[in-house]
N, C-alpha and C. Protein backbone atom coordinates (compact mmCIF):
# COMPACT_ATOMS: atom_id res chain seq x y z
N UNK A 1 37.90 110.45 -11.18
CA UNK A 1 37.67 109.46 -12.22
C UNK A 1 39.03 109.04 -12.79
N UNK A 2 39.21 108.00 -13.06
CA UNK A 2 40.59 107.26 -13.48
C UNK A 2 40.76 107.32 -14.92
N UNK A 3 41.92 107.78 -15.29
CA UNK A 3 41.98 108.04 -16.78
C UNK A 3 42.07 106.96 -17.15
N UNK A 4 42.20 106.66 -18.69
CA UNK A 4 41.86 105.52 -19.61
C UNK A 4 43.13 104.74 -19.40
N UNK A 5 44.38 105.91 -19.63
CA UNK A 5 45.96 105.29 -19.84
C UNK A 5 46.42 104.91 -18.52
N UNK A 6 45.87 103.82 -17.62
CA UNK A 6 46.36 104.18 -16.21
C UNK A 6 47.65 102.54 -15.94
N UNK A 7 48.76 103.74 -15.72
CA UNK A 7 50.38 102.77 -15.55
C UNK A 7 50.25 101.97 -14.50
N UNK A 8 50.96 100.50 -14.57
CA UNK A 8 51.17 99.64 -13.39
C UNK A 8 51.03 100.40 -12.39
N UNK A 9 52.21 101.13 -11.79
CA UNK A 9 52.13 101.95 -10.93
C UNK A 9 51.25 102.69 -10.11
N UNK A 10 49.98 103.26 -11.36
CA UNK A 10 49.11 104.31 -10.60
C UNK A 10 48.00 102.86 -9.88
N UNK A 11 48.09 102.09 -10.72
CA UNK A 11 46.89 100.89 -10.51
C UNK A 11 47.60 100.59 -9.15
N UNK A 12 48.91 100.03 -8.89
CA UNK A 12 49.41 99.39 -7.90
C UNK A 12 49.26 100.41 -6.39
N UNK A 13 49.49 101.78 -6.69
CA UNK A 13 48.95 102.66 -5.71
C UNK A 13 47.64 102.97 -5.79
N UNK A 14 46.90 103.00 -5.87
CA UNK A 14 45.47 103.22 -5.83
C UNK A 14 45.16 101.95 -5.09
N UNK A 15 45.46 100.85 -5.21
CA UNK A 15 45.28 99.68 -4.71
C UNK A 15 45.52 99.47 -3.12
N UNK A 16 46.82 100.06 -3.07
CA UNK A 16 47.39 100.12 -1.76
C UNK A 16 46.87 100.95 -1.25
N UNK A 17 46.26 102.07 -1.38
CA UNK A 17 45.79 103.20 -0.59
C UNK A 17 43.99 102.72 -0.09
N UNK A 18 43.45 102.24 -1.60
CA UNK A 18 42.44 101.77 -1.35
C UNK A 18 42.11 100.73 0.54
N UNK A 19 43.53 99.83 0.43
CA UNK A 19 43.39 99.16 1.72
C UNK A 19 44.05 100.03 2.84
N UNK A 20 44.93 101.07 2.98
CA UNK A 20 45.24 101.54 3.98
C UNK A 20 44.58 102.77 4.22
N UNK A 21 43.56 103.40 4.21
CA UNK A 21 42.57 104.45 4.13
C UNK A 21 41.95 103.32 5.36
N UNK A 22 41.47 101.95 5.08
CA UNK A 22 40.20 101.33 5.99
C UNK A 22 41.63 100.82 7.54
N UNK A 23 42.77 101.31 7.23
CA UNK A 23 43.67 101.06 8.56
C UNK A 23 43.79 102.03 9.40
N UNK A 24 43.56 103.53 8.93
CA UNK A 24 43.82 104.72 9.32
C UNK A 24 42.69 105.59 9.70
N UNK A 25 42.25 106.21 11.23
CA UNK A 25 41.35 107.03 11.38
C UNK A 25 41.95 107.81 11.09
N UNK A 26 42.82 108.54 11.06
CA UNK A 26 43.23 109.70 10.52
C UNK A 26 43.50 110.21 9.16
N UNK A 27 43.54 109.28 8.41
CA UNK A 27 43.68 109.55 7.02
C UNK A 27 42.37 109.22 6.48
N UNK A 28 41.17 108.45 7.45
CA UNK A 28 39.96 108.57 6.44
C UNK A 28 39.46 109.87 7.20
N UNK A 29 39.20 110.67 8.16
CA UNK A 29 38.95 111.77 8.55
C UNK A 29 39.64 112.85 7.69
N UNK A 30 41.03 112.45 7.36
CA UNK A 30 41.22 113.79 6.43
C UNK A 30 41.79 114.07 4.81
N UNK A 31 41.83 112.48 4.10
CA UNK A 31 41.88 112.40 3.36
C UNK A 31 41.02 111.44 2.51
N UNK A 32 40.17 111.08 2.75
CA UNK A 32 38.80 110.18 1.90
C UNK A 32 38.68 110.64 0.89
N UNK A 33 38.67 111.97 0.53
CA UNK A 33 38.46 112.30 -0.52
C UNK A 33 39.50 112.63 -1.82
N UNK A 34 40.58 112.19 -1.27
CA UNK A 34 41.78 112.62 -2.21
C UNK A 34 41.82 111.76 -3.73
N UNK A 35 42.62 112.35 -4.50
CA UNK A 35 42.33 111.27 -5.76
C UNK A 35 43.49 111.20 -6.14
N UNK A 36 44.41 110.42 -5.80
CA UNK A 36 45.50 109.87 -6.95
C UNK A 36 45.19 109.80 -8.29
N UNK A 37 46.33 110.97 -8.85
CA UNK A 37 46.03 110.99 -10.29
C UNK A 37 47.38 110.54 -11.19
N UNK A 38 49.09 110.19 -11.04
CA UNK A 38 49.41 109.50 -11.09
C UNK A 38 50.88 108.97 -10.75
N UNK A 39 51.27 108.49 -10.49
CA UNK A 39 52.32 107.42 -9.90
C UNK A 39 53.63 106.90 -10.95
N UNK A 40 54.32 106.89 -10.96
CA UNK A 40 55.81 106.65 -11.78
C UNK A 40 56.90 106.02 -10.85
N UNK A 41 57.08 104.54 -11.35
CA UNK A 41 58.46 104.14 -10.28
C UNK A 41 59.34 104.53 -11.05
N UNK A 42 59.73 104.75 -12.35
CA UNK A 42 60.83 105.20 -12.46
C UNK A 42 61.23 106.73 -12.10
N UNK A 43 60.75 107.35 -12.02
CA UNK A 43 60.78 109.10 -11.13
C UNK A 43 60.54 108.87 -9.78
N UNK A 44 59.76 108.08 -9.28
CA UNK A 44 59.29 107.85 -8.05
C UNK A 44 58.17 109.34 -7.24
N UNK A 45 57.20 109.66 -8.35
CA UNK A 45 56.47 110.50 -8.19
C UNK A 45 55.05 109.66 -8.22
N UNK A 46 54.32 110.40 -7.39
CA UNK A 46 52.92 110.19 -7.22
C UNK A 46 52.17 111.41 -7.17
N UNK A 47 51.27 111.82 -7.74
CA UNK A 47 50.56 113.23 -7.51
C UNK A 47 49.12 113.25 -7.40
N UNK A 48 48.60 113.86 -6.44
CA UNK A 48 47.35 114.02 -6.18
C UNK A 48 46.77 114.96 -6.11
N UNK A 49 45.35 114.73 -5.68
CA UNK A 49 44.03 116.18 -5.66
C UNK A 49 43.64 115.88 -4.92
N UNK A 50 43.19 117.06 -4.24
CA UNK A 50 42.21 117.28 -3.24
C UNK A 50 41.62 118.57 -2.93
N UNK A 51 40.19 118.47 -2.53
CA UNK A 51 39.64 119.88 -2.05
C UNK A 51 39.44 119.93 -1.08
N UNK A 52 39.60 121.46 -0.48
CA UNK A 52 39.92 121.85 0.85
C UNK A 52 38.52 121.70 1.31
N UNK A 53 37.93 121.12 2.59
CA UNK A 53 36.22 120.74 2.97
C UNK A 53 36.30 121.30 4.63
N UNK A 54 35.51 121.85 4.95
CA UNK A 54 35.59 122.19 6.23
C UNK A 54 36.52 121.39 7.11
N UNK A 55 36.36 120.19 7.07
CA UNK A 55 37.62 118.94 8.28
C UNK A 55 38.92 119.51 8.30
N UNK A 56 39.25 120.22 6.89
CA UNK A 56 40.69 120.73 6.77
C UNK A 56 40.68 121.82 7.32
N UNK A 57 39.67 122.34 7.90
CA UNK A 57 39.90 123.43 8.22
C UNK A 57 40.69 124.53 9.56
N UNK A 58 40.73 125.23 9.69
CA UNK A 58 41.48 125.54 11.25
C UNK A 58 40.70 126.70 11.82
N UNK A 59 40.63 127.74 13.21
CA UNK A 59 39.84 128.36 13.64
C UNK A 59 39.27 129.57 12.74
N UNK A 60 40.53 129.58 12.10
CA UNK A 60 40.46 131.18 11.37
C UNK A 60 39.79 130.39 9.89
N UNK A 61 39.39 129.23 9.51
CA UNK A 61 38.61 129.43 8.71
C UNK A 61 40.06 129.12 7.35
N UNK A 62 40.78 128.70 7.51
CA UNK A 62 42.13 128.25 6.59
C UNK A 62 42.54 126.95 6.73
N UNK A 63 43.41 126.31 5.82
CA UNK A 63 43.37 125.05 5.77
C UNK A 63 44.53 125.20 7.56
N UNK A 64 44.19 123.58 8.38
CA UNK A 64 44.74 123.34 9.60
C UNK A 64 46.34 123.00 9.28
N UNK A 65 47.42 123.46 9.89
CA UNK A 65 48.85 123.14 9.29
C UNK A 65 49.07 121.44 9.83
N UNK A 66 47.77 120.38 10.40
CA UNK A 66 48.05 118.98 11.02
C UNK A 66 47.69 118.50 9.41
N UNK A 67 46.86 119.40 8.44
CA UNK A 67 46.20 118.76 7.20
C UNK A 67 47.35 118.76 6.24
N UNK A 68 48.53 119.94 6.59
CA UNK A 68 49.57 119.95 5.54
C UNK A 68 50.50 118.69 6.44
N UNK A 69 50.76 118.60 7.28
CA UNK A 69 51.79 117.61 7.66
C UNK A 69 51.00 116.16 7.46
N UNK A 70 49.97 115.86 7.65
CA UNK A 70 49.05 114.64 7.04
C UNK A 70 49.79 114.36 5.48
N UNK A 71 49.62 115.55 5.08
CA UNK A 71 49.92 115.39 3.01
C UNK A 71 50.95 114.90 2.64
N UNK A 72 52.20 115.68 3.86
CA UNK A 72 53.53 115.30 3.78
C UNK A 72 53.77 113.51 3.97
N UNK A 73 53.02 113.11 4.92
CA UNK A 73 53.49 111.87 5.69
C UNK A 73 52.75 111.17 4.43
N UNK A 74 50.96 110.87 3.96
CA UNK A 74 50.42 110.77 2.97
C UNK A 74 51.37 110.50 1.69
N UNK A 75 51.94 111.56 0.88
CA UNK A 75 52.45 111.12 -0.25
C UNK A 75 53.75 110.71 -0.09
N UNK A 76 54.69 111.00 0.98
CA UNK A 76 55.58 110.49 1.22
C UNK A 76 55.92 109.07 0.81
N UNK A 77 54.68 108.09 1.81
CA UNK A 77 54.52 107.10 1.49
C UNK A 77 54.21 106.41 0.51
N UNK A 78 53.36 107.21 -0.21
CA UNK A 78 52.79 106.86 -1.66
C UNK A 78 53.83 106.56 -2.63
N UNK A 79 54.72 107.53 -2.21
CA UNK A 79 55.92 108.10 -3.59
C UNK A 79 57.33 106.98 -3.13
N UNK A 80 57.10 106.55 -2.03
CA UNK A 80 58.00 105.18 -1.54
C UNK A 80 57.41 104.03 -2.32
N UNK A 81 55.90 103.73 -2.20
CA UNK A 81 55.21 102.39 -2.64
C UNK A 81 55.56 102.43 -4.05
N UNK A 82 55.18 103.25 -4.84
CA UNK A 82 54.91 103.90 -6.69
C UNK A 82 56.71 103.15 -6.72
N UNK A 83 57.51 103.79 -6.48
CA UNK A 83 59.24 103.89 -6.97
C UNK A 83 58.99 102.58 -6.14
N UNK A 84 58.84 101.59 -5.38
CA UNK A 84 59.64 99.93 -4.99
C UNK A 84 58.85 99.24 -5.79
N UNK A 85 57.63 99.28 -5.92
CA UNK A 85 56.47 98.23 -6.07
C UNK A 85 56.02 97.72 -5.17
N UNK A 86 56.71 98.22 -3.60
CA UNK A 86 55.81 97.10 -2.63
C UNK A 86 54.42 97.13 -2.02
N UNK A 87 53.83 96.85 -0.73
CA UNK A 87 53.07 96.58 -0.55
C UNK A 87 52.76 97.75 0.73
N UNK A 88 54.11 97.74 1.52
CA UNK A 88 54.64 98.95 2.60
C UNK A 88 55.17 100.18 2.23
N UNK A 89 55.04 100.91 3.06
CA UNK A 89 55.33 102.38 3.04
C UNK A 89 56.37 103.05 3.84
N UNK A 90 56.60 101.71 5.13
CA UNK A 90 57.65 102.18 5.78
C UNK A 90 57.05 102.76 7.17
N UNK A 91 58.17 103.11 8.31
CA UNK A 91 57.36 103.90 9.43
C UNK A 91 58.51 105.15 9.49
N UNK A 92 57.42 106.33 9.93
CA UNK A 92 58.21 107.35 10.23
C UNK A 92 59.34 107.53 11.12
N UNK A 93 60.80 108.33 10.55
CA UNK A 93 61.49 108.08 11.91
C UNK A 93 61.87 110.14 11.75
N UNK A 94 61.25 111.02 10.72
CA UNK A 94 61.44 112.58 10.66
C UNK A 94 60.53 113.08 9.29
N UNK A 95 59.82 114.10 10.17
CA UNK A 95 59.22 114.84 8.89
C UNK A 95 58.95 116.15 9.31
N UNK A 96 59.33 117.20 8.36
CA UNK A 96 59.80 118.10 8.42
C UNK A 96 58.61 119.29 7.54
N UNK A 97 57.52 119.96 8.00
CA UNK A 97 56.82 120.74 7.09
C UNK A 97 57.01 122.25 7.19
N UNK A 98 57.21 122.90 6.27
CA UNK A 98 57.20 124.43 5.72
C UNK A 98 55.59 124.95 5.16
N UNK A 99 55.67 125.79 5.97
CA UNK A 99 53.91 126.31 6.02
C UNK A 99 54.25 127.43 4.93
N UNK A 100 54.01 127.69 3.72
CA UNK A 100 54.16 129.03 2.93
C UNK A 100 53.18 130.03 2.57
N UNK A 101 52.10 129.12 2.49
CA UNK A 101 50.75 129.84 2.08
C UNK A 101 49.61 128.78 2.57
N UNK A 102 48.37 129.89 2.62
CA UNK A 102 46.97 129.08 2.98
C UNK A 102 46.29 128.69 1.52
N UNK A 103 45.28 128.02 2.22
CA UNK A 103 43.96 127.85 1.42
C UNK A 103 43.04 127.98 2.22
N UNK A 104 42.04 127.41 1.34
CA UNK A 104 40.49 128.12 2.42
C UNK A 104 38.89 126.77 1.59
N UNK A 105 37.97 127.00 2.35
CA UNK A 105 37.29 125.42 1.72
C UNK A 105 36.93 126.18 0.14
N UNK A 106 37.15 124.74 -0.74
CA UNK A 106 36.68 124.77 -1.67
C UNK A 106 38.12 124.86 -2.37
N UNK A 107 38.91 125.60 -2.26
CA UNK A 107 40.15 125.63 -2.91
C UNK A 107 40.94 124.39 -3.60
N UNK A 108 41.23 124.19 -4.76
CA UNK A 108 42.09 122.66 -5.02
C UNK A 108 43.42 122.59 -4.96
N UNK A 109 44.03 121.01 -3.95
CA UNK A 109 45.30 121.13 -3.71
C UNK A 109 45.86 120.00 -4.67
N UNK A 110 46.73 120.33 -4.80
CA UNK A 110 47.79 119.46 -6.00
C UNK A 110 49.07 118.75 -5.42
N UNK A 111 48.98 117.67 -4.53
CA UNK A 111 50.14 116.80 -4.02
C UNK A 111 50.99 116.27 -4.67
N UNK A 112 52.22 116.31 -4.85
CA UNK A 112 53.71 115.71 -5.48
C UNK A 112 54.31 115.40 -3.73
N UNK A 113 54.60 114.08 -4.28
CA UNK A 113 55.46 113.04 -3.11
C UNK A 113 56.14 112.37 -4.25
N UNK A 114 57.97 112.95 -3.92
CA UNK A 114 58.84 112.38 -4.38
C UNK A 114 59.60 110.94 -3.65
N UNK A 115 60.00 109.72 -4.25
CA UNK A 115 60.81 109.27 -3.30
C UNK A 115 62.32 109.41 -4.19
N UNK A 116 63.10 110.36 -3.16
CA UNK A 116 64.19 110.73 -3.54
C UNK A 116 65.40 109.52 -3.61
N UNK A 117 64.95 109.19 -2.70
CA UNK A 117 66.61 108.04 -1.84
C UNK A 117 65.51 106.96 -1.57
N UNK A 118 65.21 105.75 -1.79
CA UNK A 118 64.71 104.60 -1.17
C UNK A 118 66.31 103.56 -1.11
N UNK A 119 66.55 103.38 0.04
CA UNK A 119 67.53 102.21 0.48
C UNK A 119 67.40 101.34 1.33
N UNK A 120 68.29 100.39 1.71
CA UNK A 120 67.82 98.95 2.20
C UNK A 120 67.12 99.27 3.29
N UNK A 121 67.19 100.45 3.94
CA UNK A 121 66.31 100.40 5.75
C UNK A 121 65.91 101.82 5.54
N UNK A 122 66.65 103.13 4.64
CA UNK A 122 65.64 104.40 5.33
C UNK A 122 65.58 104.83 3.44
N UNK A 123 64.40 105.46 3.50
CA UNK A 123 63.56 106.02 2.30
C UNK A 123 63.94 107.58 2.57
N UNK A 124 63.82 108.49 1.73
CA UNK A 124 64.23 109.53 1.70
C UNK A 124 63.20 110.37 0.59
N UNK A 125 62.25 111.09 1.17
CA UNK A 125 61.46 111.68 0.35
C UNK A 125 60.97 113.20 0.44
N UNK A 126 60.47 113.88 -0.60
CA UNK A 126 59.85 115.43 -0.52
C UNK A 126 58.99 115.35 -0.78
N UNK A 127 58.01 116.83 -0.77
CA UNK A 127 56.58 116.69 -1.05
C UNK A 127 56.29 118.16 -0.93
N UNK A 128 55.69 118.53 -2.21
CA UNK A 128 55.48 119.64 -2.26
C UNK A 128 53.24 119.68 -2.59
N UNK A 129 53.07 121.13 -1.72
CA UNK A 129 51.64 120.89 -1.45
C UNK A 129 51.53 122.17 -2.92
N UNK A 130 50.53 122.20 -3.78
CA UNK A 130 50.30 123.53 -4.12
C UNK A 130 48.74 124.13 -4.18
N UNK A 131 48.08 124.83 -4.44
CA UNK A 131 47.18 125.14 -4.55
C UNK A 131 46.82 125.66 -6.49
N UNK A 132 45.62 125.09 -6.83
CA UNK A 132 45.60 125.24 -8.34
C UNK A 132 44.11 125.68 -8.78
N UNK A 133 44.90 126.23 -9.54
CA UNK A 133 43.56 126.30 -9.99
C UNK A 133 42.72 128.19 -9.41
N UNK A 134 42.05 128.88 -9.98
CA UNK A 134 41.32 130.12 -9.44
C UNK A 134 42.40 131.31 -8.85
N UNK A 135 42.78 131.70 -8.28
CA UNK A 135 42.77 133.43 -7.75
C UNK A 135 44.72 132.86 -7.50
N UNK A 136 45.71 133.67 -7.93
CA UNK A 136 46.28 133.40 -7.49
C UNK A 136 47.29 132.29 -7.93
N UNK A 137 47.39 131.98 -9.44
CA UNK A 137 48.39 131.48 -9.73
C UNK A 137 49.76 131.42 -9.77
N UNK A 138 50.57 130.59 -8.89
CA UNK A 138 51.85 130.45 -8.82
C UNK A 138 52.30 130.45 -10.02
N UNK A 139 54.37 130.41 -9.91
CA UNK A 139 55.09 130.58 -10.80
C UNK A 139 54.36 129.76 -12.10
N UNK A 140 54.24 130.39 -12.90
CA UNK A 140 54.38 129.46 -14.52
C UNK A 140 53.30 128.29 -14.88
N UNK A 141 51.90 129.29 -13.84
CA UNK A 141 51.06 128.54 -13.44
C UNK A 141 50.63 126.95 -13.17
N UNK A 142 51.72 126.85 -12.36
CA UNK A 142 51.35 125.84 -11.36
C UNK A 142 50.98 126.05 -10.28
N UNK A 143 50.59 127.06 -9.87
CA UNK A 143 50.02 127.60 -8.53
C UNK A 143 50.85 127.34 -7.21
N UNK A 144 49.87 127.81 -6.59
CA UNK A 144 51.11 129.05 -4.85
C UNK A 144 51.56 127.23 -4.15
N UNK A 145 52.49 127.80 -3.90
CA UNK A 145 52.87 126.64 -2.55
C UNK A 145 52.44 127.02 -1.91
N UNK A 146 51.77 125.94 -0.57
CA UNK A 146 50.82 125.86 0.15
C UNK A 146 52.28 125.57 1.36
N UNK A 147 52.73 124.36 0.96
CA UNK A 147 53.31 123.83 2.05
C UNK A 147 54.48 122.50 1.24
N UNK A 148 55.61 122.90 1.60
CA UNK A 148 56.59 121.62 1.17
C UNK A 148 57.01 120.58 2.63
N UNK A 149 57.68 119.75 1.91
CA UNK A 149 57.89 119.16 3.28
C UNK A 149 58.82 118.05 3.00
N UNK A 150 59.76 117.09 4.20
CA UNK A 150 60.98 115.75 3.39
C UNK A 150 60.16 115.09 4.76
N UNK A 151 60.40 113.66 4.30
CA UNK A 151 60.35 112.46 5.06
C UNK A 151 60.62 111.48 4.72
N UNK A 152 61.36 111.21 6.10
CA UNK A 152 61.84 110.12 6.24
C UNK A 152 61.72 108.74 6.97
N UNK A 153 62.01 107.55 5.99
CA UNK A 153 60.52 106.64 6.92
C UNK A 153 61.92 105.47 6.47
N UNK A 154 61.60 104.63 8.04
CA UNK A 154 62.29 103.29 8.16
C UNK A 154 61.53 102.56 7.35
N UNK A 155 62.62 101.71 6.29
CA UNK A 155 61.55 100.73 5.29
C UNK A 155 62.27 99.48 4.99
N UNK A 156 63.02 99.31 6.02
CA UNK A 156 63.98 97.63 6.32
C UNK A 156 62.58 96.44 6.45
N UNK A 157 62.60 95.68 5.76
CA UNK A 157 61.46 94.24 5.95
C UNK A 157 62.07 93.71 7.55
């Protein structure tokens, strides 16, 4: 549900995601359900939710490490659109994920996609996955890292 106070930004990403979800089989297979909660071009942060649903899942019954590198590439882009204002996200040219901890279904994940560096042709971003919420609270309760990750995406017009 969309909070009351919602910034250019979160409106302008929600917007954009709204149309690139119906471009992507892979991101409506594994992220349909995610919720942008909110977006800042001047930080160039975007942060999201999501719960872990069987699709995320892997043999052993834990979230799949293709669902943490999805998140990475996912807010990456997000956290590029939020910090330019544009319309693009850029194409991948490196992304890099650190597996630290699991989850399991039902569990809630908490996405931060920074864009660190956006310049005239390559974007420069991080993204940290966490898990929140129930058994297991990380440092200073923000709960366990799941999975961090940087990418980097060609974003020359």
């Amino acid at each position: 549900m969309a909070p009351h106070n919602t910034s250019p930004e979160l409106t302008h990403v929600r917007a954009l995601w709204s149309r690139m979800i119906h471009t992507s089989t892979i991101y409506r297979l594994l992220l349909s359900s995610i919720e942008i909660t909110s977006a800042s071009q001047e930080s160039g942060v975007v942060t999201a939710k999501l719960q872990v649903q069987p699709v995320h899942l892997n043999s052993k019954g834990t979230l799949h490490g293709t669902v943490s590198a999805c998140l990475v590439d996912w807010a990456g882009g997000m956290a590029i659109a939020a910090s330019t204002g544009l319309d693009k996200t850029g194409s991948s040219t490196d992304l890099h994920t650190s597996f630290l901890a699991t989850a399991k279904e039902g569990d809630w994940l908490e996405v931060e996609g920074r864009a660190v560096k956006v310049g005239r042709t390559l974007a420069f971003t991080t993204v940290e996955v966490r898990k929140i919420g129930g058994e297991g609270e990380g440092e200073r309760g923000k709960g366990v890292v799941v999975c961090t990750g940087t990418h980097t995406k060609y974003v020359k017009s």
